[in-house]
Protein backbone atom coordinates (compact mmCIF):
# COMPACT_ATOMS: atom_id res chain seq x y z
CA UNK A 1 21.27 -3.12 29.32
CA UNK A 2 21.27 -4.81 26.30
CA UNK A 3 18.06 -5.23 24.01
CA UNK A 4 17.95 -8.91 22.40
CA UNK A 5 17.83 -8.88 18.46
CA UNK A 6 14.82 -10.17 17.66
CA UNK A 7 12.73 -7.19 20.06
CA UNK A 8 14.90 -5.20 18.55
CA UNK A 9 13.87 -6.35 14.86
CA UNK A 10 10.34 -6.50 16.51
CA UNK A 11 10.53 -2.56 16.89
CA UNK A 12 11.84 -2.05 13.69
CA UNK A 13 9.23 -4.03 12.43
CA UNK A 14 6.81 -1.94 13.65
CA UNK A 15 8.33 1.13 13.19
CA UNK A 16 8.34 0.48 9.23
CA UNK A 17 4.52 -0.76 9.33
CA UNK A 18 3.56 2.55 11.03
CA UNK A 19 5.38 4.75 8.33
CA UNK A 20 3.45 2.47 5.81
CA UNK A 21 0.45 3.53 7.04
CA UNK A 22 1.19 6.96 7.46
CA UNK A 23 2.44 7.31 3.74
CA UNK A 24 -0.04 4.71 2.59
CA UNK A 25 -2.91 6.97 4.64
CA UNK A 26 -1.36 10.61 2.03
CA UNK A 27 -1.81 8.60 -1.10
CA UNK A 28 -3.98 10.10 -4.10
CA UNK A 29 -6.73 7.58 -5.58
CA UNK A 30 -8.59 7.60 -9.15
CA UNK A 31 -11.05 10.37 -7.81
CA UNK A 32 -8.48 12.71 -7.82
CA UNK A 33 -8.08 11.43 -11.61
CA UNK A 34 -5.01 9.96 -10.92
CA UNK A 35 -4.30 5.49 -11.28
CA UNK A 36 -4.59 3.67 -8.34
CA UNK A 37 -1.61 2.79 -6.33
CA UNK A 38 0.14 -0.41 -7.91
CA UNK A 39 0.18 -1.79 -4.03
CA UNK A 40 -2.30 -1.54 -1.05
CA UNK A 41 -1.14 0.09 2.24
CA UNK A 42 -1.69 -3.58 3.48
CA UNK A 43 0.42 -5.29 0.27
CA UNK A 44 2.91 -3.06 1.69
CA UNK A 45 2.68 -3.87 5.64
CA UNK A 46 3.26 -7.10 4.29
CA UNK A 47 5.83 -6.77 2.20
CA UNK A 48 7.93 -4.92 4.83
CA UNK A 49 7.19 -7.74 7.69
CA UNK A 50 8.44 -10.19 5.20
CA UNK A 51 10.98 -8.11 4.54
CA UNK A 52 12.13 -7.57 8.31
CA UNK A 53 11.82 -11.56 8.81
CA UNK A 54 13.56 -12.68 6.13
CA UNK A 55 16.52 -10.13 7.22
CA UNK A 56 15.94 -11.77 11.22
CA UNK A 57 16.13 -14.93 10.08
CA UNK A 58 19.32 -14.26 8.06
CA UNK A 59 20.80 -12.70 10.56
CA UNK A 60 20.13 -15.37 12.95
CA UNK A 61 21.84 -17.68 10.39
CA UNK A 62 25.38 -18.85 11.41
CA UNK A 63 25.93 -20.01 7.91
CA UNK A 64 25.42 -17.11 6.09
CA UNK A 65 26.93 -13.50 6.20
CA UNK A 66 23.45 -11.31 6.12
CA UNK A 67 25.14 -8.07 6.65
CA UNK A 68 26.33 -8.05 2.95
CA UNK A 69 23.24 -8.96 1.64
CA UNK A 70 19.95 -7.00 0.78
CA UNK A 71 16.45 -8.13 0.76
CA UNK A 72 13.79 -6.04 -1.12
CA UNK A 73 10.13 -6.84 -1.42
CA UNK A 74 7.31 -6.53 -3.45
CA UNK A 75 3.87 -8.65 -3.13
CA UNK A 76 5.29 -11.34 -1.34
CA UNK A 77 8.29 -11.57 -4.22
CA UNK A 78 11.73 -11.38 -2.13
CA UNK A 79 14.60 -10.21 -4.10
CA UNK A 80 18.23 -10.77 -3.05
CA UNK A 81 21.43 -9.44 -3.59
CA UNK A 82 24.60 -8.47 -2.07
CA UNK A 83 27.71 -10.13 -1.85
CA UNK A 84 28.44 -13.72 -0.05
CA UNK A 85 32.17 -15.85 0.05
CA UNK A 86 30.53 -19.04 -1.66
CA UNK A 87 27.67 -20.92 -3.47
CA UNK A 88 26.48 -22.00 0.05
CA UNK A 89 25.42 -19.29 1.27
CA UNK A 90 23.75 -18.39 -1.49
CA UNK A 91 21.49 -21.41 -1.84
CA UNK A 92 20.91 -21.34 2.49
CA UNK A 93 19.80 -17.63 2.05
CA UNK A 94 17.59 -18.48 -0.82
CA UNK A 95 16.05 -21.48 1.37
CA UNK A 96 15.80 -19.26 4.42
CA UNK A 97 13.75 -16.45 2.38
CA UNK A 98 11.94 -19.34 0.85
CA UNK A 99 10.59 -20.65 4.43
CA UNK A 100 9.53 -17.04 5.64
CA UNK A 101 6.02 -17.06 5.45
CA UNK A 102 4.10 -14.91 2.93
CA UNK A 103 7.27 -15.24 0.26
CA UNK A 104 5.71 -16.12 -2.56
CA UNK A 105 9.16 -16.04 -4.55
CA UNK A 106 12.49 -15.21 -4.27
CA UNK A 107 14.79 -13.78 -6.79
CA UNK A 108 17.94 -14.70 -5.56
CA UNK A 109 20.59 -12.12 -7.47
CA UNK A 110 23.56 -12.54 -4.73
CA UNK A 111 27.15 -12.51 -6.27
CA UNK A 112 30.28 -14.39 -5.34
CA UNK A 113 32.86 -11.93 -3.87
CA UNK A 114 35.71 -11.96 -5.65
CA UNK A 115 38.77 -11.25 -3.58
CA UNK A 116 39.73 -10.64 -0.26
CA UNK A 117 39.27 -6.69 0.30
CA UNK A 118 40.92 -4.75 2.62
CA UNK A 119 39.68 -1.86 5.33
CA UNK A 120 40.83 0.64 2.68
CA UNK A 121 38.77 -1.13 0.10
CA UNK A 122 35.72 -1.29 2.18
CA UNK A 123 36.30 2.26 2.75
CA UNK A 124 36.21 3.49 -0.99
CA UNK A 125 33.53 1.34 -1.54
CA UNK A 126 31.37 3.04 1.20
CA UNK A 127 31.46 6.55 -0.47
CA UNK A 128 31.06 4.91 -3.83
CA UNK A 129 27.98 3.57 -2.69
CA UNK A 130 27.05 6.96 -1.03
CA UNK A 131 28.11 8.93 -4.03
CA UNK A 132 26.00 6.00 -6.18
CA UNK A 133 22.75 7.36 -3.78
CA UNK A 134 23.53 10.86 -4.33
CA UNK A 135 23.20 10.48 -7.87
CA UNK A 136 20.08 8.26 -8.06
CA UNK A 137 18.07 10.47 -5.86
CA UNK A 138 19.24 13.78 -7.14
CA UNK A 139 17.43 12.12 -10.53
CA UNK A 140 14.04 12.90 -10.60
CA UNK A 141 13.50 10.11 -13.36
CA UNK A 142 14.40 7.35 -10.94
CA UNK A 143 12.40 6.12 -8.13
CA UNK A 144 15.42 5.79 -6.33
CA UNK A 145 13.89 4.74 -2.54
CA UNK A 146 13.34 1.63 -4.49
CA UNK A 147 16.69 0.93 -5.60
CA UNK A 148 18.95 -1.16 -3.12
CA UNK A 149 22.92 -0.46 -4.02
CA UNK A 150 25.87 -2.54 -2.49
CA UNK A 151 29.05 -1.49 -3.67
CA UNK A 152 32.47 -4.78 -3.18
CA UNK A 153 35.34 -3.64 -5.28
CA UNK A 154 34.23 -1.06 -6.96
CA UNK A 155 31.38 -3.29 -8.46
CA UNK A 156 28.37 -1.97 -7.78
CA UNK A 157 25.34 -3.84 -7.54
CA UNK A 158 21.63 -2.28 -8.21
CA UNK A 159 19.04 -4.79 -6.72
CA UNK A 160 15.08 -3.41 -6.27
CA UNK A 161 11.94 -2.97 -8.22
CA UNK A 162 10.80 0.26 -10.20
CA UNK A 163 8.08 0.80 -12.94
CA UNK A 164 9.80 0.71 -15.83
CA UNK A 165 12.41 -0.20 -18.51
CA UNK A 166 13.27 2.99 -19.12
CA UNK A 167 14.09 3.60 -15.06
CA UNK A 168 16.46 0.89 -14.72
CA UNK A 169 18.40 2.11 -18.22
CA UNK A 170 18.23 5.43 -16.64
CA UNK A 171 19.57 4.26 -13.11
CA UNK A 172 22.77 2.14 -15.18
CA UNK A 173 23.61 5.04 -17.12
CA UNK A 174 23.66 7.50 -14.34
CA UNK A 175 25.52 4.72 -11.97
CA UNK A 176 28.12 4.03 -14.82
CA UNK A 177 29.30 7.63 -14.97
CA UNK A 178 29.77 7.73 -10.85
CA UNK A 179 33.65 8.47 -10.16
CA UNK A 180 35.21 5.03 -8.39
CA UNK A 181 32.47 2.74 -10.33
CA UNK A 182 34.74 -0.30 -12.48
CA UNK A 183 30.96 -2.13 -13.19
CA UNK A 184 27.52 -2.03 -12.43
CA UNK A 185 25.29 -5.18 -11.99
CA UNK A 186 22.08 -4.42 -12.67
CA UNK A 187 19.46 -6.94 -10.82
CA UNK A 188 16.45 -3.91 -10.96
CA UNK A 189 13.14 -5.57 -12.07
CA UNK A 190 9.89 -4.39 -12.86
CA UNK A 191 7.30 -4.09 -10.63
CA UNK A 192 4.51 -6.19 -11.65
């Protein structure tokens, strides 16, 4: 039998909230003399719930393409990116992200795809994104789990939010010297 979408994003939904709070639960505060998280265990709950709804509610969009897109989120700011066929579907993803509630932004940072591309295309661009991964967590200078990468063409896209300046220089630098990468578009932003 076949389970409906949305209790299937409903599962997934909570499967992501309870690794939140497991993680959340193993994190180190000030008495330890370490800085307190940037985000809350809860911040985070809610980020991935918006998270998981904006990506329902794009998929449940007839208009727009959601599986070459990628949301990211980060107290209630929804970033975007990925790879759409026109300015439509741009603006309707940006709307439906809008509408979710608990957005209190979005940073929409979705490209045009260029040309048509071809199952061999889509192919090399798979392990360039996999090879892109590799090298971002094999770096123990980037915070790679919170780097998104979507790879059309050999253009690959970094979309996500990490602490610093000096982490998303890092990231381009080790993503520009990736075999089968013609350009990187960097959309990382700071966490605030």
């Amino acid at each position: 039998m076949k389970t409906p979408i949305g209790l299937s994003l409903i599962s997934m939904a909570l499967a992501a909230t309870m690794t939140l709070a497991v993680v959340g639960c193993s994190k180190t505060d000030e008495s330890k003399g370490l800085p307190p998280p940037s985000t809350t265990v809860g911040t985070e709950i809610d980020d991935s719930v918006i998270t998981t709804t904006v990506k329902s509610a794009l998929l449940a969009d007839p208009d727009v393409k959601s599986f070459d897109l990628k949301v990211e989120t980060r107290k209630g700011e929804v970033q975007l990116s990925g790879f759409v066929d026109n300015q439509a579907q741009i603006d309707r993803a940006t709307t439906i992200a809008q509408n979710v509630s608990g957005t209190k932004s979005v940073q929409n940072r979705v490209s045009l795809k260029g040309s048509v591309t071809s199952v061999g295309i889509k192919v090399d661009d798979s392990i360039v994104t996999t090879r892109v991964k590799t090298a971002l967590l094999s770096d123990a200078d980037v915070k790679s789990l919170d780097i998104g990468v979507v790879t059309r063409n050999g253009e690959v896209q970094l979309s996500g939010f990490v602490d610093s300046q000096v982490q998303i220089d890092r990231a381009n630098r080790l993503v520009e010297g990736v075999d089968g990468v013609s350009k990187v578009i960097n959309e990382l932003s700071i966490k605030k």
